[in-house]
Protein backbone atom coordinates (compact mmCIF):
# COMPACT_ATOMS: atom_id res chain seq x y z
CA UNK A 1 127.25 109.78 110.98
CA UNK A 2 126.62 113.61 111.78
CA UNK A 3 123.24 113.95 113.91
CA UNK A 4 120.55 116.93 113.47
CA UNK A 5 118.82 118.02 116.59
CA UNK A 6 115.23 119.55 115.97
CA UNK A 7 113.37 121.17 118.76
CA UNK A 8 109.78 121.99 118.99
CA UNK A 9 109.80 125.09 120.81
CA UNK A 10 106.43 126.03 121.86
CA UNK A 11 106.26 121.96 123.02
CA UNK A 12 109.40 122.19 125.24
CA UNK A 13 108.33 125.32 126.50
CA UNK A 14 105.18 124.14 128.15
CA UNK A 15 106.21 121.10 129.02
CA UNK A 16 108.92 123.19 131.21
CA UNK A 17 106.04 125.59 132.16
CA UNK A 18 104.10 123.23 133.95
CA UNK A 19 107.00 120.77 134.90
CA UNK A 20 108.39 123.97 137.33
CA UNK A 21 105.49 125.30 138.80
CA UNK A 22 103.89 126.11 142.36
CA UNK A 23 106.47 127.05 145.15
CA UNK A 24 108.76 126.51 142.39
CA UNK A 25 107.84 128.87 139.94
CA UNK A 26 110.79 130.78 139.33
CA UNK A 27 110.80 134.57 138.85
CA UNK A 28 112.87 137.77 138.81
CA UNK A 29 112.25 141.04 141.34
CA UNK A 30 110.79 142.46 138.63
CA UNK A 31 108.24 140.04 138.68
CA UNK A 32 109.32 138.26 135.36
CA UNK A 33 108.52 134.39 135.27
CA UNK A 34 111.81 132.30 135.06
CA UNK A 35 110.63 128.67 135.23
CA UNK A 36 109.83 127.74 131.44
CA UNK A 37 113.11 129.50 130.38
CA UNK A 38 114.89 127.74 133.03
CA UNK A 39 112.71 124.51 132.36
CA UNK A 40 113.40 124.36 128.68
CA UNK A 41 117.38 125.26 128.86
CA UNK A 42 117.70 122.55 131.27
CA UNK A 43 116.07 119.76 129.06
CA UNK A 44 118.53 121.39 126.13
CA UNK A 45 121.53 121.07 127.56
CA UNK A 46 120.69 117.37 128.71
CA UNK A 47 119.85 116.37 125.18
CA UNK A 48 122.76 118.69 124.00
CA UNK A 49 124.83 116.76 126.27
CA UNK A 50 123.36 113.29 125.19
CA UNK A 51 123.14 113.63 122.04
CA UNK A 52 126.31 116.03 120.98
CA UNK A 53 124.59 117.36 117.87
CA UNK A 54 126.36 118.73 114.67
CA UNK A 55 123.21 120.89 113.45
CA UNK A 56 120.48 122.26 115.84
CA UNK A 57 117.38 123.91 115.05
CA UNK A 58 114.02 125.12 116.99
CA UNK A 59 110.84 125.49 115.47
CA UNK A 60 108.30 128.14 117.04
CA UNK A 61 104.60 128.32 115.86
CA UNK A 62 103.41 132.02 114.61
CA UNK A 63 100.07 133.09 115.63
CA UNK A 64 98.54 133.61 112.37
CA UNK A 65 96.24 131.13 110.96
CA UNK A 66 98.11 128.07 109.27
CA UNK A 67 96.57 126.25 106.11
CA UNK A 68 94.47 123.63 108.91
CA UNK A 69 92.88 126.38 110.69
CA UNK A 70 91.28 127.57 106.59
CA UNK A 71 90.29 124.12 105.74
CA UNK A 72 88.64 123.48 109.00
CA UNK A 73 87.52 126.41 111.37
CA UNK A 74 87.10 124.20 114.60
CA UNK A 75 90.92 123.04 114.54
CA UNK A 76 92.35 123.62 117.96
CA UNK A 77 89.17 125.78 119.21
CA UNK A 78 89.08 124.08 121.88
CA UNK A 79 92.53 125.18 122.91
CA UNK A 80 92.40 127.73 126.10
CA UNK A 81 95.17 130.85 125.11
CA UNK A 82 98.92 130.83 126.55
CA UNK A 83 98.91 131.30 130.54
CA UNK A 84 100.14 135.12 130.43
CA UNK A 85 103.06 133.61 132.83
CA UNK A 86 104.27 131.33 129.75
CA UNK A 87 103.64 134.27 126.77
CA UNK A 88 105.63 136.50 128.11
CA UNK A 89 108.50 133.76 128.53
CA UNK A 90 108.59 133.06 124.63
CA UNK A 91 110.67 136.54 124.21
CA UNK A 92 113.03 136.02 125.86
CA UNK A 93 114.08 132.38 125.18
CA UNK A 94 114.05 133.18 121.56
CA UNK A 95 116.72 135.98 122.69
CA UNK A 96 118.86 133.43 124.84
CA UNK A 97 119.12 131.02 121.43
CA UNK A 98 119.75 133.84 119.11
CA UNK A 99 122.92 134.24 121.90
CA UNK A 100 123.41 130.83 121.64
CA UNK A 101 123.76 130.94 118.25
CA UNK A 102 120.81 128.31 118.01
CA UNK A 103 118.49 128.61 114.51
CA UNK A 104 115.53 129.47 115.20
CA UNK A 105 112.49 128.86 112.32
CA UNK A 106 108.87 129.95 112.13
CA UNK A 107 107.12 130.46 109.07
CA UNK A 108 103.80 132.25 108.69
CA UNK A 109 101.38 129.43 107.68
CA UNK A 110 102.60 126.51 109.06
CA UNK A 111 102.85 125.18 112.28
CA UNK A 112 106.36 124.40 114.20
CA UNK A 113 105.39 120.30 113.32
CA UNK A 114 105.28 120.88 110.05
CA UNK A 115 108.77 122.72 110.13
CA UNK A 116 110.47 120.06 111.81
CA UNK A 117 108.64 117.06 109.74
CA UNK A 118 110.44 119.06 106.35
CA UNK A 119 113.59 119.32 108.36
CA UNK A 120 113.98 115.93 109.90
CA UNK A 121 113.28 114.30 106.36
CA UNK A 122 115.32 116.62 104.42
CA UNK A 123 118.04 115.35 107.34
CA UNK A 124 117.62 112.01 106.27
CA UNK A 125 117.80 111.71 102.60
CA UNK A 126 120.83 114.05 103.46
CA UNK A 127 122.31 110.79 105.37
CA UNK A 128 122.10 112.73 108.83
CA UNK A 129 120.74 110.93 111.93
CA UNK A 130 117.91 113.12 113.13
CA UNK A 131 116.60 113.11 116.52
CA UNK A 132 112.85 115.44 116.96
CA UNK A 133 112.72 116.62 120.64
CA UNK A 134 109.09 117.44 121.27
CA UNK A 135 106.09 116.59 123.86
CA UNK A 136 104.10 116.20 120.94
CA UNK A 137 103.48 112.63 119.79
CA UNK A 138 101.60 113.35 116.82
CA UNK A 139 105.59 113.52 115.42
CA UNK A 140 105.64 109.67 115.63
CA UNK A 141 104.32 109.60 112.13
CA UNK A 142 107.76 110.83 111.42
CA UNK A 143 109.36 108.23 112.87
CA UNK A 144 112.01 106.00 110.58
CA UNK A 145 115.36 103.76 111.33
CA UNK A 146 116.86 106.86 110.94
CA UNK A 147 114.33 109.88 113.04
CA UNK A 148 113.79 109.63 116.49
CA UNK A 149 111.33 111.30 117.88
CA UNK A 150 112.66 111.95 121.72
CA UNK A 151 109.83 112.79 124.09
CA UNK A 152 110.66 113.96 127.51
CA UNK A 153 109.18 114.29 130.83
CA UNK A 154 110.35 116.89 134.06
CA UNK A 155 109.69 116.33 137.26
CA UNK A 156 111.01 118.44 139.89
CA UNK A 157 113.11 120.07 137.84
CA UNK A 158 114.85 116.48 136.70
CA UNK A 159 114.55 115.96 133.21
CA UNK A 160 113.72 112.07 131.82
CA UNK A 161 113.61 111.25 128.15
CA UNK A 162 112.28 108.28 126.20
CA UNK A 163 112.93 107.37 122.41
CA UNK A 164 110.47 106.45 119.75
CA UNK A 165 112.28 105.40 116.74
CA UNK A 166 110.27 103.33 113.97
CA UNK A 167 111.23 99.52 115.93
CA UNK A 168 109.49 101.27 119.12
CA UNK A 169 106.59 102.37 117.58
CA UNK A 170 106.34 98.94 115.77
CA UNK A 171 106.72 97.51 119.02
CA UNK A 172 103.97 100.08 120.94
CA UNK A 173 101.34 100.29 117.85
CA UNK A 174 101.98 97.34 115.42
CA UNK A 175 101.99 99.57 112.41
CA UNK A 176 104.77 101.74 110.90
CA UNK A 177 104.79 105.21 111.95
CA UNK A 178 103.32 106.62 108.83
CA UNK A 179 100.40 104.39 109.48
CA UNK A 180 99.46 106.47 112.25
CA UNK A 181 98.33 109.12 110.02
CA UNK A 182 95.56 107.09 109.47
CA UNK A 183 94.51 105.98 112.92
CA UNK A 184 94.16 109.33 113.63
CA UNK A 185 91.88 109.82 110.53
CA UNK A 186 89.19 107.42 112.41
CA UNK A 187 90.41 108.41 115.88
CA UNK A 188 90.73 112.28 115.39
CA UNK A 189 92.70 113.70 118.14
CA UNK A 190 91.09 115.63 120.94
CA UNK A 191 93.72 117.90 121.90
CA UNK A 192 93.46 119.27 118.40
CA UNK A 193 90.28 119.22 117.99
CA UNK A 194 90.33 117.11 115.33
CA UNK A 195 86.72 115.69 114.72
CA UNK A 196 87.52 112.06 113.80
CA UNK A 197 85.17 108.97 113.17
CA UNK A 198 82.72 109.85 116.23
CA UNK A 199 82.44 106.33 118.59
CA UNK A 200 86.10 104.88 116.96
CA UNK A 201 88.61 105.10 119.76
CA UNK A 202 91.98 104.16 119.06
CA UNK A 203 91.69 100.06 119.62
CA UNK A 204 89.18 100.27 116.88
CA UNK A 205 90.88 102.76 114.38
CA UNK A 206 94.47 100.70 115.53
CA UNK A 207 92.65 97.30 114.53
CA UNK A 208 90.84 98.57 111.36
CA UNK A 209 94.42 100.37 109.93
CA UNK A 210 96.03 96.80 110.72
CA UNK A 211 93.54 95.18 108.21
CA UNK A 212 92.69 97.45 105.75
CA UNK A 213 96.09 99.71 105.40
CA UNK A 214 94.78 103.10 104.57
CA UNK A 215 91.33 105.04 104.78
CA UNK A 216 91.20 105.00 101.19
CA UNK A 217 91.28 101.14 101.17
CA UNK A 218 88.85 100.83 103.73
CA UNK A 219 86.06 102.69 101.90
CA UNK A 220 87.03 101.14 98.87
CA UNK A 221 86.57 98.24 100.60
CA UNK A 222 83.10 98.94 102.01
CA UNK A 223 81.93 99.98 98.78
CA UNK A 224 82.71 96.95 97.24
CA UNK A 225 80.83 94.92 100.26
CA UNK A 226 84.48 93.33 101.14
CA UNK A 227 85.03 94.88 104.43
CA UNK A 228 83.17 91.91 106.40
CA UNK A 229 84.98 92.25 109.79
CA UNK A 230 83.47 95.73 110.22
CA UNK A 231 79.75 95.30 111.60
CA UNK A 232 77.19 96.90 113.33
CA UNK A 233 76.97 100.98 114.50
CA UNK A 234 80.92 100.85 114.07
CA UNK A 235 80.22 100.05 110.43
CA UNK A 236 77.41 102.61 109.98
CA UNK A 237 79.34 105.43 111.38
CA UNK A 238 82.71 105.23 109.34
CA UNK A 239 79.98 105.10 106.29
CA UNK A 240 77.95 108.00 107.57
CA UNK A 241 81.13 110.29 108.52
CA UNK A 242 83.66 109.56 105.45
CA UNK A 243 83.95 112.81 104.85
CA UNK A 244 85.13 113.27 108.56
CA UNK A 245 87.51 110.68 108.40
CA UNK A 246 89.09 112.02 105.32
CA UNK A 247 89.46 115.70 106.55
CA UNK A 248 90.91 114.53 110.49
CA UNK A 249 93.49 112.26 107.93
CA UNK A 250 94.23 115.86 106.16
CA UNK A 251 94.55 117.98 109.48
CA UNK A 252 96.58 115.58 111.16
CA UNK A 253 98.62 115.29 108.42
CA UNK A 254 102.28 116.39 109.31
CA UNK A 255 103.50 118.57 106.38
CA UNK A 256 106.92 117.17 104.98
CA UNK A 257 107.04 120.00 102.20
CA UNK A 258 107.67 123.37 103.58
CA UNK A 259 109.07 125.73 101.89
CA UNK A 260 112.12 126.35 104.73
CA UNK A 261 115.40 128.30 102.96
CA UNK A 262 118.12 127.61 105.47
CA UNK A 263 120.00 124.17 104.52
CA UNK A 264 121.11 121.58 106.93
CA UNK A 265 124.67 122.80 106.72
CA UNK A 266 123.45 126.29 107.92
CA UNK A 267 122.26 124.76 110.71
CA UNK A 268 125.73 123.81 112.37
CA UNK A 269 126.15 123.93 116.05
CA UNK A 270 128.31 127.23 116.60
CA UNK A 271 130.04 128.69 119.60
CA UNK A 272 127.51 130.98 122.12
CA UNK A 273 128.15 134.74 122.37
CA UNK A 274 128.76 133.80 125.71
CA UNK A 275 129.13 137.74 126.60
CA UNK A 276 125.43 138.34 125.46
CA UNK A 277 124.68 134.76 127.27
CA UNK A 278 126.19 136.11 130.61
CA UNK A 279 124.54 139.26 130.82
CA UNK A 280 120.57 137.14 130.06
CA UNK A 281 121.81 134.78 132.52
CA UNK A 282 122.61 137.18 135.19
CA UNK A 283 119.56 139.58 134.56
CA UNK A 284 117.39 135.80 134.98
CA UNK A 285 119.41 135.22 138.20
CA UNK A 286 120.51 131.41 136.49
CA UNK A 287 123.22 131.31 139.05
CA UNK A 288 123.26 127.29 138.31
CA UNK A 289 124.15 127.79 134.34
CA UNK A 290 126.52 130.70 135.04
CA UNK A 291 128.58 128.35 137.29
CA UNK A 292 127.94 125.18 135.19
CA UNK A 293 129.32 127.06 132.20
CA UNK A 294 132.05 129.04 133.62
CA UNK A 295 130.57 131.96 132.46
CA UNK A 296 132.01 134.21 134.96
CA UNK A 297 135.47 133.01 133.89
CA UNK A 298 134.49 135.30 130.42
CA UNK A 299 133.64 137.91 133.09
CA UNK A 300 136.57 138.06 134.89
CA UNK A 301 139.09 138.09 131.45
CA UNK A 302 137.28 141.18 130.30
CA UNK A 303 137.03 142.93 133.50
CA UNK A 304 133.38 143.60 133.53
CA UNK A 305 132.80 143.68 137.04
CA UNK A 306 133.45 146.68 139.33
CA UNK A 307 136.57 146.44 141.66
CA UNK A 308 135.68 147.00 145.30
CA UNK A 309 139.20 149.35 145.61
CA UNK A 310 137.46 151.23 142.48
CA UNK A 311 134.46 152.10 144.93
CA UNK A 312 135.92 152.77 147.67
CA UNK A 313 139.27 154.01 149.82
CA UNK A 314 139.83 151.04 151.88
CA UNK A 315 141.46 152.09 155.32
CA UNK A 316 142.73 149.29 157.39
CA UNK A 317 143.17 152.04 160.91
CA UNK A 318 145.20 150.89 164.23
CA UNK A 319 142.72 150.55 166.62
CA UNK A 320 144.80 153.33 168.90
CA UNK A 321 144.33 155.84 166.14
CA UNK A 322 143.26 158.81 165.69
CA UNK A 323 141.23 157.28 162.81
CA UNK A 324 139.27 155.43 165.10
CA UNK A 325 138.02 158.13 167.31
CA UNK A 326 136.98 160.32 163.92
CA UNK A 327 135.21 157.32 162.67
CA UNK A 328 133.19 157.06 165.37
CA UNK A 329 132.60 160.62 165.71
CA UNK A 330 131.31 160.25 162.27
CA UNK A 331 128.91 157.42 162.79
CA UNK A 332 127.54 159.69 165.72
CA UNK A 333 127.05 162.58 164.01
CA UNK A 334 125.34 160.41 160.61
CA UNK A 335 123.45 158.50 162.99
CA UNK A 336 123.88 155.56 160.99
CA UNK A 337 126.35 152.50 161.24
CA UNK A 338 126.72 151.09 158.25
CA UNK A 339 128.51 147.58 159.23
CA UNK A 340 129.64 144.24 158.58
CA UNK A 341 130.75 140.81 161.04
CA UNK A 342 132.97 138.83 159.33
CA UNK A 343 132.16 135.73 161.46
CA UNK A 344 134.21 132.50 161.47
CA UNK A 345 132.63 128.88 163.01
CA UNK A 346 133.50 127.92 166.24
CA UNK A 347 132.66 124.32 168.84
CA UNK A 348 132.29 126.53 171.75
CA UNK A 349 129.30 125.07 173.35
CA UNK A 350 128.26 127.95 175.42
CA UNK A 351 127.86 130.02 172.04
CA UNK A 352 124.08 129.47 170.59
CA UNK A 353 125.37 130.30 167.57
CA UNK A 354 127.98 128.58 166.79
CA UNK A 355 129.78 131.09 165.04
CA UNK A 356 132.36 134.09 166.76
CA UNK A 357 133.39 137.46 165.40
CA UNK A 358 136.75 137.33 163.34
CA UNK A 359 136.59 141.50 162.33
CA UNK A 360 134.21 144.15 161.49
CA UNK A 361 133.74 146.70 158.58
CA UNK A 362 132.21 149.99 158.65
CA UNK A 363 131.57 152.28 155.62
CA UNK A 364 131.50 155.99 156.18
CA UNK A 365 130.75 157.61 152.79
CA UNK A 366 133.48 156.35 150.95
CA UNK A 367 135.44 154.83 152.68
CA UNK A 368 135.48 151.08 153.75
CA UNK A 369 137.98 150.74 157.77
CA UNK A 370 138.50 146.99 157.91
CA UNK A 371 139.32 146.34 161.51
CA UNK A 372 140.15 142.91 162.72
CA UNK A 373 140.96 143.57 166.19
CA UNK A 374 137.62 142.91 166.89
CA UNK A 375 137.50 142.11 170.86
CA UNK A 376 139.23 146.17 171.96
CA UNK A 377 136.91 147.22 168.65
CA UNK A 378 133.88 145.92 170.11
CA UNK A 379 134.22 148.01 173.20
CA UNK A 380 134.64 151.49 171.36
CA UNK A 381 131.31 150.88 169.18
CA UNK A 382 129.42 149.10 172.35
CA UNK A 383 127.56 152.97 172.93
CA UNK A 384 126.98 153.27 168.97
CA UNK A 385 125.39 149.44 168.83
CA UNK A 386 123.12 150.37 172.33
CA UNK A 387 122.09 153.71 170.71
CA UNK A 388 117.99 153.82 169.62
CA UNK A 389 118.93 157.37 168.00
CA UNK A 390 121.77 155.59 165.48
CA UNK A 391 119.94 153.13 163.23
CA UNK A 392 121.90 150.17 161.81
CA UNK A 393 121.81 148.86 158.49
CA UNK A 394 123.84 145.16 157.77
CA UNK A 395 123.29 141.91 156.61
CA UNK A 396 122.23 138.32 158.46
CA UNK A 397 121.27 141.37 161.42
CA UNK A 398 119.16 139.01 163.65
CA UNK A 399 122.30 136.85 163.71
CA UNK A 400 124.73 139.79 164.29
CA UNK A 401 121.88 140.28 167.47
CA UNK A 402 122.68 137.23 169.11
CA UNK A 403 126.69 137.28 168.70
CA UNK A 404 126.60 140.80 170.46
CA UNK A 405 124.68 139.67 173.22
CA UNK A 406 127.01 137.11 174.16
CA UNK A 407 129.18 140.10 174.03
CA UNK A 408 127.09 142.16 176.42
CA UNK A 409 126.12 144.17 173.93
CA UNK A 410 122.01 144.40 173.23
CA UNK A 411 121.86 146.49 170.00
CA UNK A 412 118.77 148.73 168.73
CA UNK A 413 117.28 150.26 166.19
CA UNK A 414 117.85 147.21 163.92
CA UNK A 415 117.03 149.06 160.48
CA UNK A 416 117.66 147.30 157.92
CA UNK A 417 119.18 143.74 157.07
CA UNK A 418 120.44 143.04 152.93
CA UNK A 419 119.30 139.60 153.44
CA UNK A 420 115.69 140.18 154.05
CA UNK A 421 115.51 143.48 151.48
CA UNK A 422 117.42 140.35 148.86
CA UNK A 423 114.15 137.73 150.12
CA UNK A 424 111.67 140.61 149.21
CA UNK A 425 112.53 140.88 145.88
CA UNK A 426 113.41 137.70 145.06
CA UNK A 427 111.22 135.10 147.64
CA UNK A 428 111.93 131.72 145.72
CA UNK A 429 115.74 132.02 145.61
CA UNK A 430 117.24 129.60 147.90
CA UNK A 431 120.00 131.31 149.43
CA UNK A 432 121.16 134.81 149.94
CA UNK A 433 124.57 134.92 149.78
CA UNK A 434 126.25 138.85 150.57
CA UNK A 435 129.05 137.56 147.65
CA UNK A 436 126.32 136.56 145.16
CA UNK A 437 124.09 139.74 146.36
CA UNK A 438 126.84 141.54 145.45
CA UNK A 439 127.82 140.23 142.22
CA UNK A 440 123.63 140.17 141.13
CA UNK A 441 123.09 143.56 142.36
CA UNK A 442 125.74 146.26 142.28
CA UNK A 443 127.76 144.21 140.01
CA UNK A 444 130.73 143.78 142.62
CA UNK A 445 133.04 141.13 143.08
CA UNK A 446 133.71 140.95 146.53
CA UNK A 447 134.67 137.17 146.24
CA UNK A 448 138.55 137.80 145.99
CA UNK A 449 138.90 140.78 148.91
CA UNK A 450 136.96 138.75 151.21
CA UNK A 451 139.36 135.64 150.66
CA UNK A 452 142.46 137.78 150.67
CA UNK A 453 141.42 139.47 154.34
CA UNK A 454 140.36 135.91 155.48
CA UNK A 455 143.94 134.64 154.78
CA UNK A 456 145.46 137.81 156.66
């Protein structure tokens, strides 16, 4: 049997929000929070994974009023606005499932609950197995033998799910799911502000909905003096407030009749514009989904990326050459020495770093010399490295430090390292890779001339 996936977007989304946060909270140079994007993809592609869907749709709610917020004015007042750090996240997932390929459905007027209660039935009595994915559990009323409602849970940055299908919430309530509409007629529902029976909690509304059925049987039962098992102030305040019971029935109400156009068919899982993908991905820095997804494979087939030999002449000089001599000439006249250490691991125990020099590269305007006779090489630039009036600019520099002193060489005028300038703009990255800085950055792939001169 085909399955439909529906996803309540602005659910997932905080959920992921507040699932990645503190010295996690993921974010671009630019300052542009990462972590409910990240979050929320993450949790997709495990359920995607999972659950192998043939249609897939996500539901947003609009910020215009819907028809609950007109027939009562307190719905959700007591909801505090989006963190700014979430709002302006909801952009640009929308832009990522658009890329994707994903539908994506908000209609002004209705909330994203309603949207996916008229899509997951519509699913059904179309004899597709529907699975809801939302933090939401006012979506159990939707429940059947044939809706799931999938809640999930994320906890440093692991994503756990748990299933709610009409046996479990037989199992969990002791009513059917559509009963639940009426439980939270006496209950009401705090988050949403929904006023309720004041003083029925949800035993009491759970046990009264067991007896009676339905709200409307209850009063009809009270009316008629029948409803005997109902005494005291519990009794006097579901008379006194049937009005309240009535509308928090109404508001809580998921709407199974929404006028939505696209059809389930329309809704088929298609191929990503994994182009459009890459370049969101790489602009987020979601190194992790890049690799996961081989996206860099579509990179490489269209030639996107800059070639290093397009950038630059690369001049591989004999260190006896005149080359060598104008080079450093050049470096002394710029006074600048633009460098890297190719280093290689070593067991010597005398080195504190464990790591020894295996060739050196120096860019003069450009031009890139790649010189791997490092030891005679070392000698000719030991005056440049020692020199306060030439400044240096490299990467991993405090490391590059240590190696020369075991060299004899005490280098000064440290200027300026890539890997710290990478860690200001970007502090909660992990690593700092040059190959990766590269790639991010200038859009250089370096990867494949670094391996080739390693195997030289």
């Amino acid at each position: 049997m085909s399955r439909l996936l529906v996803i309540d977007g602005n659910s997932i989304m905080n959920r992921a929000f507040y699932g990645i946060m503190g010295s996690k909270m993921l974010m671009t140079e630019n300052g542009t929070y990462t972590n409910a994007v990240y979050g929320f993809l993450a949790i997709l592609f495990k359920i995607e994974e999972d659950l192998k869907p043939d249609y897939i749709a996500v539901a947003f709610d609009l910020k215009a009023p819907t028809a609950r917020h007109k027939m009562y004015e307190g719905y959700k007042a007591n909801r505090h606005g989006m963190p700014n750090e979430l709002a302006q996240q909801m952009p640009i997932i929308k832009e990522i499932l658009k890329d994707m390929n994903i539908t994506i459905i908000e209609k002004e007027g209705y909330e994203a609950d309603d949207i996916l209660g008229t899509l997951s039935k519509r699913g059904e009595k179309e004899g597709t197995d529907v699975t809801i994915l939302t933090g939401d559990r006012d979506a159990f009323q939707l429940a059947s033998d044939h809706i799931i409602i999938r809640i999930p849970r994320t906890k440093a940055g692991k994503t756990e799910v748990e299933d709610f299908g009409r046996e479990k919430i037989l199992e969990v309530y002791g009513i059917e799911p559509e009963k639940l509409i009426e439980v939270k007629g006496l209950q009401g529902d705090t988050s949403d502000n929904i006023p309720g029976v004041p003083g029925v909690g949800e035993k009491t509304a759970l046990s009264i909905v067991k007896e009676y059925g339905s709200i409307e049987n209850l009063y009809k039962e009270l009316e008629e003096e029948r409803a005997t098992s109902i005494k005291g102030k519990t009794r006097e305040k579901i008379i006194e407030n049937k009005e309240l019971a009535f509308l928090s029935k109404e508001l809580g109400t998921i709407n199974i009749n929404v006028p939505i156009e696209e059809s389930i068919q329309s809704l088929e899982k298609k191929e990503w514009n994994k182009e459009a993908v890459l370049e969101k991905f790489k602009e987020l820095k979601f190194n992790r989904y890049i690799e996961r997804f081989n996206l860099n494979d579509i990179q490489n087939t269209n030639n996107t990326n800059k070639q290093i030999e397009e950038l630059f002449e690369i001049v591989e000089p004999d260190i006896k050459s005149e080359q060598i001599e104008e080079l450093i000439n050049n470096i002394k006249e710029n006074k600048e020495l633009i460098y890297y250490l190719e280093k290689v691991s070593t067991s010597n125990a005398q080195n504190i770093i464990k790591k020894e020099i295996a060739s050196i590269s120096i860019i003069i305007e450009n031009k890139v010399y790649y010189i791997n006779n490092i030891l005679p090489m070392l000698e000719k630039l030991k005056e440049i490295f020692e020199s306060a009036e030439i400044r240096k600019v490299s990467y991993k520099i405090k490391e590059d430090y240590v190696i020369l002193k075991e060299h004899e060489i005490t280098m000064k005028n440290l200027n300026f390292d890539v890997e710290i300038a990478a860690y200001l703009l970007n502090p909660t990255a992990n690593k700092y890779v040059i190959e990766n800085l590269a790639n991010d950055y200038l859009e250089l792939d370096i990867n494949e001339y670094i391996e080739n001169k390693r195997s030289k």
